[in-house]
PDB file of N, CA and C in Angstrom:
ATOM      1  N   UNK A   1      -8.067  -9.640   7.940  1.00  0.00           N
ATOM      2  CA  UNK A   1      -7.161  -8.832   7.162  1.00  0.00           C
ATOM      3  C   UNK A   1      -6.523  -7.769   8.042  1.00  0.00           C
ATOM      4  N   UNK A   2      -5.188  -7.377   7.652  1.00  0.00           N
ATOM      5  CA  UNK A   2      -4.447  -6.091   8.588  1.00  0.00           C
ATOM      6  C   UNK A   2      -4.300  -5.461   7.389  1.00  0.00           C
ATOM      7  N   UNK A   3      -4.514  -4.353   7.607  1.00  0.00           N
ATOM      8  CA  UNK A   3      -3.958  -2.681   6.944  1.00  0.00           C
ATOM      9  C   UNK A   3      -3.036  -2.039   7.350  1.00  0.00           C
ATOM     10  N   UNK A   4      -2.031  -1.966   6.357  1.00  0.00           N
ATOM     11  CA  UNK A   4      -0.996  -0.702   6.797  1.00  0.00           C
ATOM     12  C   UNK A   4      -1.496   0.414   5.734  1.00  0.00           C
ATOM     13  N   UNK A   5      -1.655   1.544   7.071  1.00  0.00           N
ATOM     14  CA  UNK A   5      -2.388   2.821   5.894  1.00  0.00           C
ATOM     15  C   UNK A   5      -1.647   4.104   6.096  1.00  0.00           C
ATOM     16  N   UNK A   6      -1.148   4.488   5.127  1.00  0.00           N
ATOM     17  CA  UNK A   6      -0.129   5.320   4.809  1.00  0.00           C
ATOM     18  C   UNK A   6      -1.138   6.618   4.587  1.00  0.00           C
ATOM     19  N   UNK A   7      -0.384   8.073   5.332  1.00  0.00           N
ATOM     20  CA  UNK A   7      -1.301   9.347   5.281  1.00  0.00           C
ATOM     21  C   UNK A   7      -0.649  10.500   6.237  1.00  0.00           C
ATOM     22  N   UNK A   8      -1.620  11.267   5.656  1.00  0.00           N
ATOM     23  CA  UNK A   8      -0.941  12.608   6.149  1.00  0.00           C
ATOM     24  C   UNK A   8       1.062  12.835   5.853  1.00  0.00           C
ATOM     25  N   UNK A   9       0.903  13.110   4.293  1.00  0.00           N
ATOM     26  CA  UNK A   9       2.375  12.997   3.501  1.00  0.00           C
ATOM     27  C   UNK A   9       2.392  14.083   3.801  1.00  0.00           C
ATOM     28  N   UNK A  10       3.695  14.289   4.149  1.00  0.00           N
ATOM     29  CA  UNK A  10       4.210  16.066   4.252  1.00  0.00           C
ATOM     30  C   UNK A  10       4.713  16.635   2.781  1.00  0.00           C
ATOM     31  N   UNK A  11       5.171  15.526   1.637  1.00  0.00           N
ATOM     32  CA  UNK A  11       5.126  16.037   0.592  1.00  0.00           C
ATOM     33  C   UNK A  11       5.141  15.019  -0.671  1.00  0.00           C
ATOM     34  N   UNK A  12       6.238  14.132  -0.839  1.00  0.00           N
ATOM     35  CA  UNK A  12       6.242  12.997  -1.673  1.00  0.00           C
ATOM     36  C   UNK A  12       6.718  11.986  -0.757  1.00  0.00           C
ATOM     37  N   UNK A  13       7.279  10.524  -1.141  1.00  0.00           N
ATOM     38  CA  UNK A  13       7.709   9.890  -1.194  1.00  0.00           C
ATOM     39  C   UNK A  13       9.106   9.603  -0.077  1.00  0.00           C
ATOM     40  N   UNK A  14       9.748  10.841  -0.148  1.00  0.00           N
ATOM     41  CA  UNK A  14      10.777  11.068   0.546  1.00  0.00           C
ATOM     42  C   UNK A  14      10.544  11.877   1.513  1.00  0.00           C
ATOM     43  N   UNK A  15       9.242  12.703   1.886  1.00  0.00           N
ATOM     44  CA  UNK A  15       9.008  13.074   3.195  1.00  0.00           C
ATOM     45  C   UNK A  15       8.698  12.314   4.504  1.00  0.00           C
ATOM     46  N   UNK A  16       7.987  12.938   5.651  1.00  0.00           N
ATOM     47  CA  UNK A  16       7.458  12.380   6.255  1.00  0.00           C
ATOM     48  C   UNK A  16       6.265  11.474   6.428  1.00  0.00           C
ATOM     49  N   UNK A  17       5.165  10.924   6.847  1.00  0.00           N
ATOM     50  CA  UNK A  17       4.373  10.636   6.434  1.00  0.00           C
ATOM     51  C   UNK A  17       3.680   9.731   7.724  1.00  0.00           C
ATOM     52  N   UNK A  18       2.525   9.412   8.186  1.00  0.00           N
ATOM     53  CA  UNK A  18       1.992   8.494   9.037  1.00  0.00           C
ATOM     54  C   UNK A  18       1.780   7.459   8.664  1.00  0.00           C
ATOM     55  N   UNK A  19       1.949   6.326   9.664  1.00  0.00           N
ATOM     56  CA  UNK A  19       1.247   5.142   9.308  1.00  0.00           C
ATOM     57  C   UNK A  19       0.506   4.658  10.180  1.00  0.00           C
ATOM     58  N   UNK A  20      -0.533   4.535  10.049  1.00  0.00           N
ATOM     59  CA  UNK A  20      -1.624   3.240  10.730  1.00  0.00           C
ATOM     60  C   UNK A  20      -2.025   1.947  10.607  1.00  0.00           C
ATOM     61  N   UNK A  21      -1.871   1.214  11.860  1.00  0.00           N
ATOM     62  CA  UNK A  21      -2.484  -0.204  11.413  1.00  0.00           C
ATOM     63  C   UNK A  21      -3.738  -0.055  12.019  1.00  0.00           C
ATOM     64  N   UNK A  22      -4.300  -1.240  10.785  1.00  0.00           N
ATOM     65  CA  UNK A  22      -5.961  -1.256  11.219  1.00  0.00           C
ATOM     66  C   UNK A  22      -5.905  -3.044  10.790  1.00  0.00           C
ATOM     67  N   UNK A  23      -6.933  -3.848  11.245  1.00  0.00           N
ATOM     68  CA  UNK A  23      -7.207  -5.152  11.605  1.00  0.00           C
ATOM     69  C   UNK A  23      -8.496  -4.916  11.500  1.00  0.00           C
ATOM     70  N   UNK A  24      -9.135  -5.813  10.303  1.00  0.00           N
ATOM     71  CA  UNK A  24     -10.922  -6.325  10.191  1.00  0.00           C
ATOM     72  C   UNK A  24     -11.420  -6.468  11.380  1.00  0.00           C
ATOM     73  N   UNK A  25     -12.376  -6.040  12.064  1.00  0.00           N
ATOM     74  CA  UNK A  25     -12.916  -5.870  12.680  1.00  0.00           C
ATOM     75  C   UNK A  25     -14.301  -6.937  12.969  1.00  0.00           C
ATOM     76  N   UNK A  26     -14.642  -7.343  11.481  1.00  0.00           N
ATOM     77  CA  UNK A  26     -15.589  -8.419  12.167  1.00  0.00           C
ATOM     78  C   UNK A  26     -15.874  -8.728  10.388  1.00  0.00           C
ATOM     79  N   UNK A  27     -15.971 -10.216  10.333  1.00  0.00           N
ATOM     80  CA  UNK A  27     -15.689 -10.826   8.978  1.00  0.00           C
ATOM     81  C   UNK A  27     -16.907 -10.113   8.077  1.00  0.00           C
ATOM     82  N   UNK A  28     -16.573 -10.360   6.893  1.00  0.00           N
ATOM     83  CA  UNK A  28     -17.171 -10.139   5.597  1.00  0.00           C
ATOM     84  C   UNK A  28     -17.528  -8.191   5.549  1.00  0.00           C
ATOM     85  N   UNK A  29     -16.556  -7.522   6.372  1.00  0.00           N
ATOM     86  CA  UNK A  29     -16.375  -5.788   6.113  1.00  0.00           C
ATOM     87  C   UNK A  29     -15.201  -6.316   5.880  1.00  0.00           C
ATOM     88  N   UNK A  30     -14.855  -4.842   5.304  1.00  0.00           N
ATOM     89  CA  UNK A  30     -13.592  -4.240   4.617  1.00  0.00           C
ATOM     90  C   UNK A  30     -13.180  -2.992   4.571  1.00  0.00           C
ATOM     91  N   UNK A  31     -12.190  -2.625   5.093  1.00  0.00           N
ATOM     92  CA  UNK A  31     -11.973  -1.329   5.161  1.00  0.00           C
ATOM     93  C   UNK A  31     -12.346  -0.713   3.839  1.00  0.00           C
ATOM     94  N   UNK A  32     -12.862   0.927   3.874  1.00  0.00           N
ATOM     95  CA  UNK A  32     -12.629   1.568   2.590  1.00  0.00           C
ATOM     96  C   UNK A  32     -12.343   2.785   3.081  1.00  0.00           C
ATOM     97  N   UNK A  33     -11.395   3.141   2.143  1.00  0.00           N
ATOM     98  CA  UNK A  33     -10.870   4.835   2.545  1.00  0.00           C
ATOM     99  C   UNK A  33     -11.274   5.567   1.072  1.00  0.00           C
ATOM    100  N   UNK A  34     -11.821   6.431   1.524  1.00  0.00           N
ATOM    101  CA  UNK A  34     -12.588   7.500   0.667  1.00  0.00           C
ATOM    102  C   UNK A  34     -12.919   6.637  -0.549  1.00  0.00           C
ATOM    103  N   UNK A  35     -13.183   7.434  -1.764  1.00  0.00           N
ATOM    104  CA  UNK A  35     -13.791   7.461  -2.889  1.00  0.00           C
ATOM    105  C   UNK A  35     -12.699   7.494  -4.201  1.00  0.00           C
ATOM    106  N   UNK A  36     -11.322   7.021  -3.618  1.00  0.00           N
ATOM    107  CA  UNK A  36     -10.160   7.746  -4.097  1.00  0.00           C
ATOM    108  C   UNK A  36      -9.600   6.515  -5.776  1.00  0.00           C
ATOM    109  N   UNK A  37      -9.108   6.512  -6.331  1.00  0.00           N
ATOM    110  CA  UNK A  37      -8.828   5.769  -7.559  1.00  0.00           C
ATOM    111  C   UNK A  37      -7.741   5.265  -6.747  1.00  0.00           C
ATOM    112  N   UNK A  38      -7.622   4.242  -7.301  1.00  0.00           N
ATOM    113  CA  UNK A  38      -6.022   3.206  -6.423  1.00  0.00           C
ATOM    114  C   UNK A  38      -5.896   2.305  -7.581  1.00  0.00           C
ATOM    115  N   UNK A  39      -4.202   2.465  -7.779  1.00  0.00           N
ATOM    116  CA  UNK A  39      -3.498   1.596  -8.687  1.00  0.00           C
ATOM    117  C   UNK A  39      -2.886   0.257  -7.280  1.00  0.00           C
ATOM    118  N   UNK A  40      -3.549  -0.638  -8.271  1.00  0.00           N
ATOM    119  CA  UNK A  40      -2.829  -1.726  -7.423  1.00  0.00           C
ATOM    120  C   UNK A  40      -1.657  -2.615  -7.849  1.00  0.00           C
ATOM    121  N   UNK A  41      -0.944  -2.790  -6.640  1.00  0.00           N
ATOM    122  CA  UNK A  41       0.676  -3.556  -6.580  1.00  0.00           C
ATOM    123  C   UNK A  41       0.202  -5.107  -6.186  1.00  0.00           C
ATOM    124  N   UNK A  42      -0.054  -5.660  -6.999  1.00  0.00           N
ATOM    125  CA  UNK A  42       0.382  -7.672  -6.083  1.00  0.00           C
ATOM    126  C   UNK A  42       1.846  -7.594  -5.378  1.00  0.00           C
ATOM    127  N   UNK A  43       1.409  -8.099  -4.640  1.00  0.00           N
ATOM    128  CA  UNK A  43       3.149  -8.452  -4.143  1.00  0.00           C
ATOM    129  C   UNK A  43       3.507  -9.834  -4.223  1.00  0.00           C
ATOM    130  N   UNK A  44       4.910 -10.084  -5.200  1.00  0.00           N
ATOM    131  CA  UNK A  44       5.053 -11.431  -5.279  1.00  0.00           C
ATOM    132  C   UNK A  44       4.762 -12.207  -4.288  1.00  0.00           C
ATOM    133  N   UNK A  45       4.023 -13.077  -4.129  1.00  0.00           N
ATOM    134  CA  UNK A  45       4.145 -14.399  -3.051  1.00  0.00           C
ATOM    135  C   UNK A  45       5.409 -15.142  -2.875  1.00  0.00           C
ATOM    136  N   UNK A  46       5.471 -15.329  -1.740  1.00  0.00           N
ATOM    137  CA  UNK A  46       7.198 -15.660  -0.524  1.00  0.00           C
ATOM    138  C   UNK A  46       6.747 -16.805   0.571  1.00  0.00           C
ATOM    139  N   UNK A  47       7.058 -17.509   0.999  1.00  0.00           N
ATOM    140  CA  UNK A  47       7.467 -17.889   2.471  1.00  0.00           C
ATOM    141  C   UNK A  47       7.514 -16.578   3.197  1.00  0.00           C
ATOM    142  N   UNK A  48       6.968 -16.881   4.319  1.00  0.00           N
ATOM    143  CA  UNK A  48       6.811 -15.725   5.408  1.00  0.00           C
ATOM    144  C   UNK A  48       7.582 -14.989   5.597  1.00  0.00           C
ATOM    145  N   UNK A  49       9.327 -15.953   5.607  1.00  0.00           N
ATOM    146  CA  UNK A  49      10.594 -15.063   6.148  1.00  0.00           C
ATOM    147  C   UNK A  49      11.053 -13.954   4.915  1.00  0.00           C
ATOM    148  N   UNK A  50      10.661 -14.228   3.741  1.00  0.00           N
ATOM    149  CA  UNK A  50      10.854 -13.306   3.094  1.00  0.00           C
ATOM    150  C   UNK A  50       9.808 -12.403   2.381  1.00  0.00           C
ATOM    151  N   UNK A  51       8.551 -12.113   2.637  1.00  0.00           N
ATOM    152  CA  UNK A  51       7.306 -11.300   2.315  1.00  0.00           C
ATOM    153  C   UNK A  51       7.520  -9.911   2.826  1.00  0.00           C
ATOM    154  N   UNK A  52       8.543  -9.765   3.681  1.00  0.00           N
ATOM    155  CA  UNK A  52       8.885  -8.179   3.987  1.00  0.00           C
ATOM    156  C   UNK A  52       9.711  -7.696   2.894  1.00  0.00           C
ATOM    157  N   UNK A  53      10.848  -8.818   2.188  1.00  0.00           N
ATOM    158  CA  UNK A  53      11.555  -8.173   1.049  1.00  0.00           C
ATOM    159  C   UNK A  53      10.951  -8.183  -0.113  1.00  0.00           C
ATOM    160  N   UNK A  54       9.975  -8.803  -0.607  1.00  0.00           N
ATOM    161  CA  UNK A  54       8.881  -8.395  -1.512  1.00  0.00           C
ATOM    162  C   UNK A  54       7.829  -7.306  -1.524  1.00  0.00           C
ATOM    163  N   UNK A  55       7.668  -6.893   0.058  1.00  0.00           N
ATOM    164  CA  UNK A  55       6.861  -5.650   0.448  1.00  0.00           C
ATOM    165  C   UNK A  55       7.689  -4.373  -0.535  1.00  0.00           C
ATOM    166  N   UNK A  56       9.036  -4.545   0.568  1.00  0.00           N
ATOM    167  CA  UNK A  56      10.269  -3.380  -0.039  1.00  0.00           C
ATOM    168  C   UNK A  56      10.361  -3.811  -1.879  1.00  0.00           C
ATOM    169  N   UNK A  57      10.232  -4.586  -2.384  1.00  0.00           N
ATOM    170  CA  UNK A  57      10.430  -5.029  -3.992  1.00  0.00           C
ATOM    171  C   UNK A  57       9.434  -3.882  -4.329  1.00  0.00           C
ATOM    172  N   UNK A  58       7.956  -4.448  -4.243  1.00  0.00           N
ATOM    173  CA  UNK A  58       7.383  -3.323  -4.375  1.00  0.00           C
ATOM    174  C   UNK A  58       7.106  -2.150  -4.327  1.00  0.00           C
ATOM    175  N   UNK A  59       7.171  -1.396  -3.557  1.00  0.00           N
ATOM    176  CA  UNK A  59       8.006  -0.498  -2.859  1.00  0.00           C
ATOM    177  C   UNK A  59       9.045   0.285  -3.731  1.00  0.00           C
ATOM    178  N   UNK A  60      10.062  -0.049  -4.239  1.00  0.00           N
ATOM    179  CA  UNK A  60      10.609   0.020  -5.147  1.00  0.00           C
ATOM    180  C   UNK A  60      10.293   0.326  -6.499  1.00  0.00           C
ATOM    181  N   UNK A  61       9.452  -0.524  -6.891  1.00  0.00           N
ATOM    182  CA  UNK A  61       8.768  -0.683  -8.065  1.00  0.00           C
ATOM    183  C   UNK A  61       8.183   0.434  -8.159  1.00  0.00           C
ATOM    184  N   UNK A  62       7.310   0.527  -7.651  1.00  0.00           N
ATOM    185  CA  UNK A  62       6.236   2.093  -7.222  1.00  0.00           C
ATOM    186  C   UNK A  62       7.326   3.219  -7.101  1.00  0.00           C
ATOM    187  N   UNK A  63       8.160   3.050  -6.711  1.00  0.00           N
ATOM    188  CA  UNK A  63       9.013   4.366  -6.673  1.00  0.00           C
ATOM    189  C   UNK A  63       9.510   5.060  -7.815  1.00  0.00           C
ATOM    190  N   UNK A  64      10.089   3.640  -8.656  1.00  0.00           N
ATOM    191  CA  UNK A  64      10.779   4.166  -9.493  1.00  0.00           C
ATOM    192  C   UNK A  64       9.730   4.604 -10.917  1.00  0.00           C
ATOM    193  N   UNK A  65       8.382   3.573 -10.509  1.00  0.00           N
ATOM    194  CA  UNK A  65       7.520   4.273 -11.819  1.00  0.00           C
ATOM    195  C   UNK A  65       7.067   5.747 -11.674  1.00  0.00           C
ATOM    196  N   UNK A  66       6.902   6.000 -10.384  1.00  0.00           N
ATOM    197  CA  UNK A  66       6.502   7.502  -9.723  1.00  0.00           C
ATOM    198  C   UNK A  66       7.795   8.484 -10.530  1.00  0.00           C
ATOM    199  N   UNK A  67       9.312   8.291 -10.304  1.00  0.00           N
ATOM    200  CA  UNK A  67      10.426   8.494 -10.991  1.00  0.00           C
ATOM    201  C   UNK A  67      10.402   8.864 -12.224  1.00  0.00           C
ATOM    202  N   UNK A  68       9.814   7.489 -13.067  1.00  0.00           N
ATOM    203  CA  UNK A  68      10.049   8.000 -14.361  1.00  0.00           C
ATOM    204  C   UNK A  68       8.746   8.259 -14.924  1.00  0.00           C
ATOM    205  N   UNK A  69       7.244   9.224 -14.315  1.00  0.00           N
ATOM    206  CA  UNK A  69       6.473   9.594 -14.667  1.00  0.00           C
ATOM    207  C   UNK A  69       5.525   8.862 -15.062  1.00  0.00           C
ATOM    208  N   UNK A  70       5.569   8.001 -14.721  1.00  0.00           N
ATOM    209  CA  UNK A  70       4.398   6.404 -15.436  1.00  0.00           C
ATOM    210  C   UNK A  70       2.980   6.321 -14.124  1.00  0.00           C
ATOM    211  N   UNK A  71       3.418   6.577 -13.065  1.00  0.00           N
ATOM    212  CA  UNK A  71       2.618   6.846 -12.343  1.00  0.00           C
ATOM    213  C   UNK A  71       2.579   7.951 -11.265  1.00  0.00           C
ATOM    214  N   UNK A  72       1.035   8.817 -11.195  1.00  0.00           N
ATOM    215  CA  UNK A  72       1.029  10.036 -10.687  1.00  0.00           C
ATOM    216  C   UNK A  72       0.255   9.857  -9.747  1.00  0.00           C
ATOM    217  N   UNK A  73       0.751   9.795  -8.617  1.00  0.00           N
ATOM    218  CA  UNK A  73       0.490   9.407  -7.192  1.00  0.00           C
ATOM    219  C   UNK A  73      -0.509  10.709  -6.707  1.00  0.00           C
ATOM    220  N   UNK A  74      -1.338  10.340  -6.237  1.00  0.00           N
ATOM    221  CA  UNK A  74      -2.130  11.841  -5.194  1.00  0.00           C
ATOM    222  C   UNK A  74      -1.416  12.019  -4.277  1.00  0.00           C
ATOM    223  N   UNK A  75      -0.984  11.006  -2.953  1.00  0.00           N
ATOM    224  CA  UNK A  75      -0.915  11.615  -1.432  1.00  0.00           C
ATOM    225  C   UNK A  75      -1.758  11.997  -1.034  1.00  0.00           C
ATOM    226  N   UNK A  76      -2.479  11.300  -0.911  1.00  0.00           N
ATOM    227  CA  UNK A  76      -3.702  11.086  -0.277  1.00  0.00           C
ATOM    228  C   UNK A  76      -3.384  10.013   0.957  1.00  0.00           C
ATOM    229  N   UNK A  77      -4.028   8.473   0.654  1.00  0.00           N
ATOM    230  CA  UNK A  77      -3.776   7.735   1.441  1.00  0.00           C
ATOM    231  C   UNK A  77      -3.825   6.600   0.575  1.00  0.00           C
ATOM    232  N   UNK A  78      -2.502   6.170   0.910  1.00  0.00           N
ATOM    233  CA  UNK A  78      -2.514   4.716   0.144  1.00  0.00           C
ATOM    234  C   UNK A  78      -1.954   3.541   1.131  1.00  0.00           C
ATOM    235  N   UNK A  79      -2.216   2.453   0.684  1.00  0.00           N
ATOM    236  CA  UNK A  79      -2.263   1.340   1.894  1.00  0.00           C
ATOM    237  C   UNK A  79      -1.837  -0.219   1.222  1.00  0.00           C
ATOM    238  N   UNK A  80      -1.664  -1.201   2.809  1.00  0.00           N
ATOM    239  CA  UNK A  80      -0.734  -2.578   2.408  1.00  0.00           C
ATOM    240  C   UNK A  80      -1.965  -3.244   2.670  1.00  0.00           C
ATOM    241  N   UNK A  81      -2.688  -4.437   2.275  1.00  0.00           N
ATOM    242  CA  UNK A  81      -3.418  -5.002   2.756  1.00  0.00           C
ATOM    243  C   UNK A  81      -2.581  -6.345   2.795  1.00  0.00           C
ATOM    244  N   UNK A  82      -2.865  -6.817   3.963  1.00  0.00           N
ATOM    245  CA  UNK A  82      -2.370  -8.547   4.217  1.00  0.00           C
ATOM    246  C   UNK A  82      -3.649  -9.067   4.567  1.00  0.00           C
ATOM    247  N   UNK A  83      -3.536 -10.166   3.307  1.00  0.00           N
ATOM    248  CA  UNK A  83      -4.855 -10.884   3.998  1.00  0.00           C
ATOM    249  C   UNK A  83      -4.492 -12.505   4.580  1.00  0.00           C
ATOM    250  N   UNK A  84      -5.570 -13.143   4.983  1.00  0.00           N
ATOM    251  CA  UNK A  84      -5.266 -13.978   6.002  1.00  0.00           C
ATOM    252  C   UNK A  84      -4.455 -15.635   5.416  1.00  0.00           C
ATOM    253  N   UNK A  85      -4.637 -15.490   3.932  1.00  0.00           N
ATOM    254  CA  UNK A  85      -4.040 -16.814   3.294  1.00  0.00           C
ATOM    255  C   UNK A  85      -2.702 -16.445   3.034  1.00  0.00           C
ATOM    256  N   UNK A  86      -2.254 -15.329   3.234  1.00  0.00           N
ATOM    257  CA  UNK A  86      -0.603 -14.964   2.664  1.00  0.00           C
ATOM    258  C   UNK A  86      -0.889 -13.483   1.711  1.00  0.00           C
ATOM    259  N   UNK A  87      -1.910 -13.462   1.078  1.00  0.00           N
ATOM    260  CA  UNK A  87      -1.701 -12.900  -0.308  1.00  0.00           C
ATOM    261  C   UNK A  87      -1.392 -11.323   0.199  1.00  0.00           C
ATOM    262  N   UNK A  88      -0.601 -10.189  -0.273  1.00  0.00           N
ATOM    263  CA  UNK A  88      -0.500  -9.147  -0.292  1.00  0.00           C
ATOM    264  C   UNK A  88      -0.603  -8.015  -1.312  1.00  0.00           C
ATOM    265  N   UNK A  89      -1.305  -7.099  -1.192  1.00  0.00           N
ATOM    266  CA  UNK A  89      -1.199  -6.263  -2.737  1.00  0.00           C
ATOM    267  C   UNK A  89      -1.058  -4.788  -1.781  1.00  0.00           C
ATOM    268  N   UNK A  90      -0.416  -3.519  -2.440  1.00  0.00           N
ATOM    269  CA  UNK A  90      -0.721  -2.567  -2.076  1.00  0.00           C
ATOM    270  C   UNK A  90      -1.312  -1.433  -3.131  1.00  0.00           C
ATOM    271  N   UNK A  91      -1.944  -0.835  -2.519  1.00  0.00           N
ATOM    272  CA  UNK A  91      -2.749   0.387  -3.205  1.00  0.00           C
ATOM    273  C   UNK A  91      -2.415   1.851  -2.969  1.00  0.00           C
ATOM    274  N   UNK A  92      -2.265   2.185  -4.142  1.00  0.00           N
ATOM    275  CA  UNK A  92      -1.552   3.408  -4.412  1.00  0.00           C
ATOM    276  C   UNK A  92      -2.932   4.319  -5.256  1.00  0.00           C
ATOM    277  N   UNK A  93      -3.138   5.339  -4.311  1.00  0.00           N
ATOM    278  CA  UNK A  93      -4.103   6.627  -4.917  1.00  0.00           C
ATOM    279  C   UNK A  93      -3.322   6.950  -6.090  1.00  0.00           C
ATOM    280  N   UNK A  94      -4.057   7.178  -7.011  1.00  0.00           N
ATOM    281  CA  UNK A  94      -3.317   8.274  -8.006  1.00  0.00           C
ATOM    282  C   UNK A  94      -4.682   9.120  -8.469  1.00  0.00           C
ATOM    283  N   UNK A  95      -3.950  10.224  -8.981  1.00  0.00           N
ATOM    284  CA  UNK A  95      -4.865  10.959  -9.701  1.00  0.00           C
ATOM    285  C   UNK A  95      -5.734  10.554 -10.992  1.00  0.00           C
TER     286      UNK A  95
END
């Protein structure tokens, strides 16, 4: 599995923000970041050439529910997981 892990937000959405990749390290672990509640995103399943515009779909999605108050994000650290058959979901801290 690879992690894209999103952190250290300078404020929302539209600030700055870090990203890290992280890669499983040795089978049957799994990353865990803190103790934190995470709403999770599936990301539609694609052919390879297009799984980056389903990343951004999502992406989207999450934005605009953040937008219209449906979901209340921490900023904390939230993250992409790709795992090794295709499948993608991302996780979003909220309060």
């Amino acid at each position: 599995m690879i992690y894209a892990v999103y952190h250290e937000y300078e404020s929302d959405f539209t600030g700055d923000y870090t990203l890290s990749i992280s890669a499983e390290s040795f089978e049957g672990k799994e990353i865990h970041l803190d103790d934190e509640t995470c709403e999770i995103f599936p990301v539609e399943p694609a052919p390879s050439h297009l799984s980056k515009q389903n990343v951004f779909n999502t992406w989207q999605k999450i934005w605009s529910l953040e937008k219209e108050g449906k979901l209340n994000r921490r900023y904390q650290k939230d993250f992409e997981k790709y795992e090794q058959g295709g499948s993608i979901a991302i996780y979003i801290s909220v309060k």
